[in-house]
Protein backbone atom coordinates (compact mmCIF):
# COMPACT_ATOMS: atom_id res chain seq x y z
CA UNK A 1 98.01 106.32 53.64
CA UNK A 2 96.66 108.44 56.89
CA UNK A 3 94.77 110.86 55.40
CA UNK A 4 96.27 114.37 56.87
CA UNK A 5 94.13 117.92 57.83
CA UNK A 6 93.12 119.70 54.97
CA UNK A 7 95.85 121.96 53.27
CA UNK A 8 94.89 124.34 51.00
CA UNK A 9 96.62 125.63 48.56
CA UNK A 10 98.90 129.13 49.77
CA UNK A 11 100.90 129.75 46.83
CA UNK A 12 101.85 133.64 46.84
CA UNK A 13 101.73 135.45 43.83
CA UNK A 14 104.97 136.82 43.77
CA UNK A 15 106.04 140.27 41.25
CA UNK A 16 109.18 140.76 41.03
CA UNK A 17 111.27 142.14 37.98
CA UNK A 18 112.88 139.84 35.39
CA UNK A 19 116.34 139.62 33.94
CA UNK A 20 115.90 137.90 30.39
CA UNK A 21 119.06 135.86 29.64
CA UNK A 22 119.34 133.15 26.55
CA UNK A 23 116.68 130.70 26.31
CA UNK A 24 117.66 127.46 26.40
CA UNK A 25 116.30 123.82 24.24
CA UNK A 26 118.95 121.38 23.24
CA UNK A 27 122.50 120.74 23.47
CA UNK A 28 128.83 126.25 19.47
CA UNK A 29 132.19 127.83 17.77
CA UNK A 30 135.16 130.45 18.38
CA UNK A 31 138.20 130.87 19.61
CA UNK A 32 139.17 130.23 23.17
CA UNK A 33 140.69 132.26 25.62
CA UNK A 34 139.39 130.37 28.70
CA UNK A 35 140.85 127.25 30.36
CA UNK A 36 138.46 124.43 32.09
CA UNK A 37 138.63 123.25 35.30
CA UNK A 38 135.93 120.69 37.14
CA UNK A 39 133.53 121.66 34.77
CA UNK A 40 133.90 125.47 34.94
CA UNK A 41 136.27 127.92 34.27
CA UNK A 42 137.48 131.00 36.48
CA UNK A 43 140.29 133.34 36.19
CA UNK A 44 143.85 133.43 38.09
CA UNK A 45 142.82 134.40 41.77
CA UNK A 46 139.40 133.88 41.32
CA UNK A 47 137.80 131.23 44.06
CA UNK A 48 134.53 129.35 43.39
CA UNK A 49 132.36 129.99 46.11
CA UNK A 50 129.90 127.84 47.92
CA UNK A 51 126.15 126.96 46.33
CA UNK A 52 123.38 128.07 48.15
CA UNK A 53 119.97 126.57 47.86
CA UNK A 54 117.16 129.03 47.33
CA UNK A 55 113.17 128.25 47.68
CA UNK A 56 112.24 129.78 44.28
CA UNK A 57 109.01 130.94 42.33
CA UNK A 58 108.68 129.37 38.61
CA UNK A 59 106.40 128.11 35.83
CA UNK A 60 107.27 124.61 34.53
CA UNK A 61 106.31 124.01 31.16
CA UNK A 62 106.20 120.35 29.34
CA UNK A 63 106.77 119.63 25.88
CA UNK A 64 103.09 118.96 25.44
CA UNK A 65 102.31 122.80 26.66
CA UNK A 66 101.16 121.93 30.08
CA UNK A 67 102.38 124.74 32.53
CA UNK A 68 102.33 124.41 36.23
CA UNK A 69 102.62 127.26 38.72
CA UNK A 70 105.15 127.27 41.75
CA UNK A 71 104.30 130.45 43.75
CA UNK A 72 103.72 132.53 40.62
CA UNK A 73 100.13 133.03 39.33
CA UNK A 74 98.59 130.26 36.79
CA UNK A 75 98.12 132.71 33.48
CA UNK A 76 97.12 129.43 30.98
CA UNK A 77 98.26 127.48 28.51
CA UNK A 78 97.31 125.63 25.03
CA UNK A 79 94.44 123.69 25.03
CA UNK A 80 94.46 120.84 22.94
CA UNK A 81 97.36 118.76 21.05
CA UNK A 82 100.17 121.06 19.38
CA UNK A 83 101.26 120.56 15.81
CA UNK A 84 104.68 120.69 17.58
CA UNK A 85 106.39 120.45 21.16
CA UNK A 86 107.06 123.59 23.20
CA UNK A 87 110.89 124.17 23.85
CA UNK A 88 111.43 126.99 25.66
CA UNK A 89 109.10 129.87 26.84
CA UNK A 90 109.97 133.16 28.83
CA UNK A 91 108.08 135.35 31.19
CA UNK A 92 107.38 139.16 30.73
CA UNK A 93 109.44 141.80 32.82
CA UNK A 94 106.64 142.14 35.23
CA UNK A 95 106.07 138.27 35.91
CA UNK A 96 102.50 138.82 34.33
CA UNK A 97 102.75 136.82 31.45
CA UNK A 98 104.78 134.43 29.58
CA UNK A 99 105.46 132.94 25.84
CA UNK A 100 105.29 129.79 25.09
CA UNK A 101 107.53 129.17 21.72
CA UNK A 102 107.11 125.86 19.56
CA UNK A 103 109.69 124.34 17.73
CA UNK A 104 108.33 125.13 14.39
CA UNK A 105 108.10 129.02 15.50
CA UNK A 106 104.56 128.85 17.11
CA UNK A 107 104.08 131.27 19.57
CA UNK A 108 101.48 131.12 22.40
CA UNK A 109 101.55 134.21 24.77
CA UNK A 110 99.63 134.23 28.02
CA UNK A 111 98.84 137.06 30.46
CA UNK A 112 100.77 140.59 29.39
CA UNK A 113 102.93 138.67 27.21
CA UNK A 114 102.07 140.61 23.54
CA UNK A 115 102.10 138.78 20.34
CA UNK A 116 104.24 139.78 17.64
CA UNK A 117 104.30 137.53 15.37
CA UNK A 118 105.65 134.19 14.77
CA UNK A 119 107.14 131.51 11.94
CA UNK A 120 104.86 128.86 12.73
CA UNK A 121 103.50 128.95 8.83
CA UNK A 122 106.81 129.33 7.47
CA UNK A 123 109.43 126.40 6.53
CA UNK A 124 112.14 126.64 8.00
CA UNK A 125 115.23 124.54 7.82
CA UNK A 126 116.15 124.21 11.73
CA UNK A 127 113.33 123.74 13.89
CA UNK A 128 113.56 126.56 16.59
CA UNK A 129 115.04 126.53 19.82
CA UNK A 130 115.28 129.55 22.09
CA UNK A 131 113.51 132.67 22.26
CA UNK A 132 114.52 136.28 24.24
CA UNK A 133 112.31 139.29 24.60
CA UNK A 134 113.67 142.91 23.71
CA UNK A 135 114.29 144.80 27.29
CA UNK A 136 110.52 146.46 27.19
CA UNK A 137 109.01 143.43 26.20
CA UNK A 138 107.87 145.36 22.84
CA UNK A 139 109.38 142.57 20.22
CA UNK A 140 111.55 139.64 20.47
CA UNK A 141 113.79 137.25 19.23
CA UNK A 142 113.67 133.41 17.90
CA UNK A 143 116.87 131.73 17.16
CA UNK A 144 117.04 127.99 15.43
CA UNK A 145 119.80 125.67 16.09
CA UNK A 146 121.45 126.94 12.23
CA UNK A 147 121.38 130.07 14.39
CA UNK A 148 118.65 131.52 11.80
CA UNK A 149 117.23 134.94 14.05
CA UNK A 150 113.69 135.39 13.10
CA UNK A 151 112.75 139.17 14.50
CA UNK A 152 109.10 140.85 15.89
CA UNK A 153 108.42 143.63 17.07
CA UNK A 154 110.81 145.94 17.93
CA UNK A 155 113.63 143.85 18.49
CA UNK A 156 115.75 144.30 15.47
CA UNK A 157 117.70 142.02 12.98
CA UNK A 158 121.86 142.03 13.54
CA UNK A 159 122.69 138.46 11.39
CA UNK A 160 122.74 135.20 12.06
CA UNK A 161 124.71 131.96 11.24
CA UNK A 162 121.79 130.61 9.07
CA UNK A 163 124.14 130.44 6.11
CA UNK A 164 127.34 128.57 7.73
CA UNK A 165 128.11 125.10 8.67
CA UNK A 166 128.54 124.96 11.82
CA UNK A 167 130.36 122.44 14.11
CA UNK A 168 127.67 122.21 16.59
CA UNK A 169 124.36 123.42 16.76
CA UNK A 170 122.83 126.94 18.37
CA UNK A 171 121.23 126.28 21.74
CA UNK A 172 120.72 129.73 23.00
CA UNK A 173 121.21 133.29 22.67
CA UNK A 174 121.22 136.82 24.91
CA UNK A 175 120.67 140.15 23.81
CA UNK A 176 122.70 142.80 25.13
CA UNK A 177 121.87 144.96 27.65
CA UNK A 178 120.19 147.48 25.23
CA UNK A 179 119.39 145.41 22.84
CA UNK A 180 121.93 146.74 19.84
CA UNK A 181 123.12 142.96 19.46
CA UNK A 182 122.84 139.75 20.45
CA UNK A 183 125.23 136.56 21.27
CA UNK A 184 124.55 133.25 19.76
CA UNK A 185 125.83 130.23 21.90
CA UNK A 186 126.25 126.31 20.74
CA UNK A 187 126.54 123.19 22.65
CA UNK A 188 130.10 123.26 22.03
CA UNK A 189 130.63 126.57 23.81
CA UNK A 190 131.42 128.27 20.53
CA UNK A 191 129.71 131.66 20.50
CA UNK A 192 129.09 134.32 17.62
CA UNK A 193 128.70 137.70 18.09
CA UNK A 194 125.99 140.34 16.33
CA UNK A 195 125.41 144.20 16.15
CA UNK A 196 127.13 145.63 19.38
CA UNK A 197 127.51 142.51 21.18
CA UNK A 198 131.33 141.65 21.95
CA UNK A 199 133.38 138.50 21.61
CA UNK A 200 134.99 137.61 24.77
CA UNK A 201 135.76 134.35 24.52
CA UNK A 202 134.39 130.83 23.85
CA UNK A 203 135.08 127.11 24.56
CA UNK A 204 134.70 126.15 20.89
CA UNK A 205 138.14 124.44 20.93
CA UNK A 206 137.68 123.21 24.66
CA UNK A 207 136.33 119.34 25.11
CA UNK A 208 133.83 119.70 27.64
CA UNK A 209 132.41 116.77 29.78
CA UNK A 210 128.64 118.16 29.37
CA UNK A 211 127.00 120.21 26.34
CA UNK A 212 126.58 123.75 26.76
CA UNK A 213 122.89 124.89 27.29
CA UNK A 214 123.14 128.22 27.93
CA UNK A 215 124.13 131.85 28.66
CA UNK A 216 123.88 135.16 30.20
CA UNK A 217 125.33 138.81 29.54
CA UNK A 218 126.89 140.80 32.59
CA UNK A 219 124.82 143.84 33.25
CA UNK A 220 126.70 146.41 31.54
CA UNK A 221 126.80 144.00 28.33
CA UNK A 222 131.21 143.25 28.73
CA UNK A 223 131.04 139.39 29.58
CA UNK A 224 128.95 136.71 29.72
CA UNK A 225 128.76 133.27 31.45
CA UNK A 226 128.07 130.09 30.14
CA UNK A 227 126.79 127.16 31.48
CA UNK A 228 127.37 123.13 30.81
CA UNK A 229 124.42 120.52 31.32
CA UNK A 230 126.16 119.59 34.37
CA UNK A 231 126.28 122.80 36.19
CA UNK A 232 129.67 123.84 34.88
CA UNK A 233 130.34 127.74 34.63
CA UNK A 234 132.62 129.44 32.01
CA UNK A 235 132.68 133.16 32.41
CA UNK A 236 134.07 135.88 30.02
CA UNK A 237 134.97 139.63 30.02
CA UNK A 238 133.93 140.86 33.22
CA UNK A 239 131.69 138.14 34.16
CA UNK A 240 133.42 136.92 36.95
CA UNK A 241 133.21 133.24 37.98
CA UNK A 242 132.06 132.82 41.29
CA UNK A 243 131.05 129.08 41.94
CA UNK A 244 129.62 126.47 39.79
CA UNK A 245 126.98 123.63 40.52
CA UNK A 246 128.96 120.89 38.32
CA UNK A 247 128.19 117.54 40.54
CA UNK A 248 125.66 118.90 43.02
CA UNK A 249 122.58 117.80 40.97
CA UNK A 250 121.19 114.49 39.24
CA UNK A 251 118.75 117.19 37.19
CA UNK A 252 119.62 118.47 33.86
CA UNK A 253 120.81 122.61 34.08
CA UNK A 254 119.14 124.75 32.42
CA UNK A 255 120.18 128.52 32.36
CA UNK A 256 122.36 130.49 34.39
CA UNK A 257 120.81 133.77 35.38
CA UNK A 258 122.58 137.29 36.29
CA UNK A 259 121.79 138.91 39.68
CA UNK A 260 121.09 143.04 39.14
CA UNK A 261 124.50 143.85 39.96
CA UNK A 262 126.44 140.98 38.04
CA UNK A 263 128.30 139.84 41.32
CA UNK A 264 126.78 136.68 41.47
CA UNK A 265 124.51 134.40 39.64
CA UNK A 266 121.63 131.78 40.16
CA UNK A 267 121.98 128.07 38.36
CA UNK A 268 118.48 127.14 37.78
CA UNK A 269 117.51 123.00 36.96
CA UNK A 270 115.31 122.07 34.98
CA UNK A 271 113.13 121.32 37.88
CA UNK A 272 113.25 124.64 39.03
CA UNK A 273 115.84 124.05 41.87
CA UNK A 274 118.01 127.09 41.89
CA UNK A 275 121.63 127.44 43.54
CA UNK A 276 122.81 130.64 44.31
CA UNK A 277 126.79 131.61 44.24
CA UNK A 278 128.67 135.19 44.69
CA UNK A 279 125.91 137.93 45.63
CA UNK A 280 122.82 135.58 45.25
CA UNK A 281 123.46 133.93 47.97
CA UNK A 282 120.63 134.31 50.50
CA UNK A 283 118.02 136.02 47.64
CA UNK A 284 115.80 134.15 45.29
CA UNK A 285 116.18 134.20 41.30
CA UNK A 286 113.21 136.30 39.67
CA UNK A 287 110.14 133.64 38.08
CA UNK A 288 111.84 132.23 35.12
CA UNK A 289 109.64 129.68 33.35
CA UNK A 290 111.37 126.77 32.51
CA UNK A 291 111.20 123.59 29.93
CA UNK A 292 110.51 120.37 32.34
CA UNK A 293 111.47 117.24 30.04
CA UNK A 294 111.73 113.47 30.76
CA UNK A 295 115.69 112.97 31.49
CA UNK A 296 115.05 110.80 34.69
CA UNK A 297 112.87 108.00 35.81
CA UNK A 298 111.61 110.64 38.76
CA UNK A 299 110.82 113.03 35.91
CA UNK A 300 108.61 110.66 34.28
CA UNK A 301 106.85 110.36 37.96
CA UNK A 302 106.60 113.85 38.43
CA UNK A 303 104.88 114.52 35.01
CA UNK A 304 102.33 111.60 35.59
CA UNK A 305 101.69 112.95 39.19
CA UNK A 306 100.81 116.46 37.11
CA UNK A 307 98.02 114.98 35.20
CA UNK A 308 96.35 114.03 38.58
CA UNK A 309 95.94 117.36 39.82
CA UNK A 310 92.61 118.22 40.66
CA UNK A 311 91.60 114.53 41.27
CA UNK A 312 89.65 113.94 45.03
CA UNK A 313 91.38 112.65 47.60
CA UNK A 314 90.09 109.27 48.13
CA UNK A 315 91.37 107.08 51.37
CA UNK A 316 93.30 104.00 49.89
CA UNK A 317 92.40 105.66 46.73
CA UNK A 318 95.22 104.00 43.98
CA UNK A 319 93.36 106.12 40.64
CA UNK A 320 92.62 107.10 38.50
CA UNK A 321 89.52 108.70 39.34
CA UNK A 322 91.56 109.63 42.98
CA UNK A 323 94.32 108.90 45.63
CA UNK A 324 95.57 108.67 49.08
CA UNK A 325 99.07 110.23 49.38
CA UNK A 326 100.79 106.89 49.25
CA UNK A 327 98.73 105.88 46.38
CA UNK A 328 99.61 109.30 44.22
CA UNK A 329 103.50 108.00 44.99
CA UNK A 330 102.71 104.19 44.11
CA UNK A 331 100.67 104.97 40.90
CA UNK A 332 103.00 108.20 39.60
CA UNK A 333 106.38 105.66 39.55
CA UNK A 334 104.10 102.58 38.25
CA UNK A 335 102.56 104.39 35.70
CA UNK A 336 105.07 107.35 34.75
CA UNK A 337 108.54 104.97 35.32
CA UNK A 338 107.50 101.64 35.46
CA UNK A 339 109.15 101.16 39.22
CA UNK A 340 106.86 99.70 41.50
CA UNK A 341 107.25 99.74 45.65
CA UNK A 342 105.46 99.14 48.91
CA UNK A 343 101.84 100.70 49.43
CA UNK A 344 101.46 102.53 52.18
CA UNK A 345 103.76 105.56 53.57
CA UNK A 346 105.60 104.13 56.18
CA UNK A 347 106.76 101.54 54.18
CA UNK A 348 107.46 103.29 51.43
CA UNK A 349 109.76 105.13 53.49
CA UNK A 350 111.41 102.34 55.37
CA UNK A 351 111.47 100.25 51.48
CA UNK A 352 111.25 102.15 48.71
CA UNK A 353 114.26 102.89 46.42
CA UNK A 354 117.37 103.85 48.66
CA UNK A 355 117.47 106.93 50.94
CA UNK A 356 118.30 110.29 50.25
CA UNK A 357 119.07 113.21 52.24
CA UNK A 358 117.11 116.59 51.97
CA UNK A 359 119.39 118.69 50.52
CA UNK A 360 120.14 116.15 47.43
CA UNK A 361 116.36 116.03 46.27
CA UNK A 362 115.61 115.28 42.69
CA UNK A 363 112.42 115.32 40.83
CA UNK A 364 110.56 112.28 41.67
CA UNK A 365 112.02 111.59 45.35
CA UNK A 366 109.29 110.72 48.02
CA UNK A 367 109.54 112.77 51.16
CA UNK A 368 107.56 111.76 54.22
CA UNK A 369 106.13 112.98 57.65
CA UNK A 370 106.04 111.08 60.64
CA UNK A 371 105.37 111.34 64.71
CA UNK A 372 109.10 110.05 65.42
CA UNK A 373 112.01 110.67 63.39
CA UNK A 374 114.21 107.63 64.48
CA UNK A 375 110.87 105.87 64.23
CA UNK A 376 109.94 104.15 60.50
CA UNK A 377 106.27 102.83 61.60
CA UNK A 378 105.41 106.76 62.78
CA UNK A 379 105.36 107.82 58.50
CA UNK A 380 101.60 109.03 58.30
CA UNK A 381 102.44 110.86 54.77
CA UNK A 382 104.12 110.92 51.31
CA UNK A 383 104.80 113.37 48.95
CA UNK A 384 106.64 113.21 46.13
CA UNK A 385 108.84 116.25 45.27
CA UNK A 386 109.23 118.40 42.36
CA UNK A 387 112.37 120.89 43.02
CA UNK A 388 113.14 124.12 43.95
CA UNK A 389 111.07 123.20 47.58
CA UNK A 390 107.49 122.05 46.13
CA UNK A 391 105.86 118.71 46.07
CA UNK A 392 103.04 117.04 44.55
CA UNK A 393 100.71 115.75 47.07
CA UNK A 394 97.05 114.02 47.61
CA UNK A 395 96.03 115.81 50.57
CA UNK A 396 92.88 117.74 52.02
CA UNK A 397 89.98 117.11 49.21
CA UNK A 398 92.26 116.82 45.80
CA UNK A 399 95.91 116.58 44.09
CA UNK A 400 97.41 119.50 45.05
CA UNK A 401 100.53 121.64 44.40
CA UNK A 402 102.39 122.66 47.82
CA UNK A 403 105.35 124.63 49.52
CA UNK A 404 107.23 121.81 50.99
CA UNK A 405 107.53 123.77 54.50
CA UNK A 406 104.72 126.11 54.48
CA UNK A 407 102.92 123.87 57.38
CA UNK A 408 106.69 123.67 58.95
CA UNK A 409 108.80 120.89 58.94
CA UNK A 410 108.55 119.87 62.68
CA UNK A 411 107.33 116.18 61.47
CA UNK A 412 109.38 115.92 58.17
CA UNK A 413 111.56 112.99 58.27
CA UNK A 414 115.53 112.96 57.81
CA UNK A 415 115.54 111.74 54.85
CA UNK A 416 113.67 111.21 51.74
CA UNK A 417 113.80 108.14 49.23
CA UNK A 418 114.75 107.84 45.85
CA UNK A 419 112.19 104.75 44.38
């Protein structure tokens, strides 16, 4: 409840190129060559190596169109209710822009991001759920969960598997590395292949413990990976496997992402928490902008601590009009999760929920600073985290987005606590 020195926002803009990989929305079919073990699959002699956390840059979009900026630039979003929710969106090559794609085919483009066209005045039969831009961002695809491929720009039509039943639906596709084809993945792991994009391999005939939600091409277009809910990677062709993130998080996966070289690969949450394995290690993923959706009771906090940003900071403020930092955490699980807790920070940290360490964050966790780390009654401040190292926090005059450690960490406390 102590209110802290003024910290004003220091999110760097950050530029760095993009690799586009298959856009993911909800939870496919072929013939197997791969095996599955713990949730991913790796060759003979192939050993998974250890995950990395990375601090990363990313935009998180909600369902409503709300986008919120973690160390990339804020380029806008729709004002206004949609006629329907956003599920998925993409940034441009250069960071500079993004598109925001509806389910019924709406597109909403923001910064560089061009507009090509879109389906949202057409019918369609499968509501829409991924998107990939064409390699210089001149055109790009939309792909509905009958795997119908809508094409703008210059990104050209190869097929699709609008016509046949299949066993599960398309969540995702990637275009190949120069853009001649195109893979279509489903939730089953089944994937179908288009123009020169090769089959490899599929779990279609595998039972997996988690859908599929995604996938990504190897840089020189022979393999791909694949990635399960859970974390668990499949690769194929010369996608090596090199690690998978199957257990290590309580948030939903969302995409797995190449590195330049295709010796390693980034496993990004929905969150934005991103684990590096092979190569990656050590580096950060490029800004991906990523679908942020209600799966956990923390979620629900999270996107209820959004809609405060901007309010004043108001000493034993408990909202709406403002907050204190223990009254953002108090109201955000009331309100968004319907948990309630102690009021003030240093019981909240010594009360609320059960404890959790630092490296197991989820969205929704309360972190806290105090004077004394062995030392409960020192907690002068709450936060409540996001992923990928931000927090939401009522600090200095208003809501505010923050680095977790961009003031240090000297006072951070061991652990955090999940309400």
């Amino acid at each position: 409840m102590r209110r802290v020195a003024s910290r004003g926002r220091r999110l760097t803009a950050l530029v760095m190129s993009v690799l586009v990989v298959g856009i993911v929305a909800e939870p496919v079919f072929g013939t197997s060559s791969a095996g599955a073990a713990g949730g991913g699959f790796h060759g003979p002699g192939t050993q998974a190596g250890a995950a990395s956390p990375v601090n990363n840059a990313y935009w998180l979009v909600t369902q409503a169109g709300a986008v919120q900026a973690f160390g990339v630039p804020d380029l806008g979003a729709p004002t206004g209710p949609l006629n329907q929710p956003v599920v998925t969106a993409a940034p441009t090559r250069d960071d500079a822009g993004y598109w925001l794609i509806a389910s019924d085919g709406g597109v909403f483009n923001y910064g560089d991001a061009p507009f090509y066209g879109s389906t949202g005045n057409l019918h369609l039969n499968k509501p829409i759920v991924g998107m990939s831009p064409t390699t210089d961002g001149k055109g790009y695809w939309m792909v509905a969960s009958d795997g119908g491929i809508f094409s703008f720009g210059d990104a050209p039509f190869f097929g699709s598997t609008g016509n046949l039943h299949l066993n599960k639906p398309i969540v995702g596709m990637a275009p190949t590395p120069d853009d001649k084809g195109y893979w279509l993945v489903a939730s089953d792991g089944g994937v179908f292949s288009f123009g020169d994009a090769a089959f490899y391999g599929s779990t279609g005939n595998i039972t997996l413990e988690q859908p599929i939600v995604g996938m990504a091409a190897s840089p020189d277009g022979k393999g791909y990976w694949m990635v399960a809910s859970d974390g668990g990677v499949f690769s194929f062709g010369d996608a090596a496997f090199y690690g998978s993130a199957s257990g290590t998080t309580g948030e939903p996966i969302e995409r797995v992402v190449a590195t330049k070289d295709g010796k390693g690969y980034w496993i990004l949450a929905q969150n934005g928490t991103a684990e590096a394995f092979g190569d990656a290690t050590g580096q950060s993923p490029s800004p991906q902008a990523l679908m942020f959706r209600p799966v956990t009771p923390g979620d629900s906090a999270v996107l209820f601590a959004f809609l405060q940003l901007g309010k004043p900071y108001i000493w034993g403020g408990n909202g709406p009009v403002g907050y204190d930092c223990s009254g953002l955490a108090l109201a955000s699980w009331t309100h968004g999760a319907g948990v309630t807790f102690a009021r003030v920070s240093d019981d909240q940290y010594e009360t609320a929920g059960v404890p959790v360490a630092l490296d197991q964050m989820q969205a929704g966790d309360l972190v806290f600073w105090g004077t004394s780390a062995t030392n409960w009654t020192t907690v002068y401040h709450t936060a409540i985290y996001v992923g990928g190292n931000w927090i939401v926090e009522s600090t200095g005059d208003q809501v505010q987005l923050n680095a977790l450690g961009q003031w240090g960490l000297n006072n951070l406390m061991p652990n955090g606590r999940r309400p």
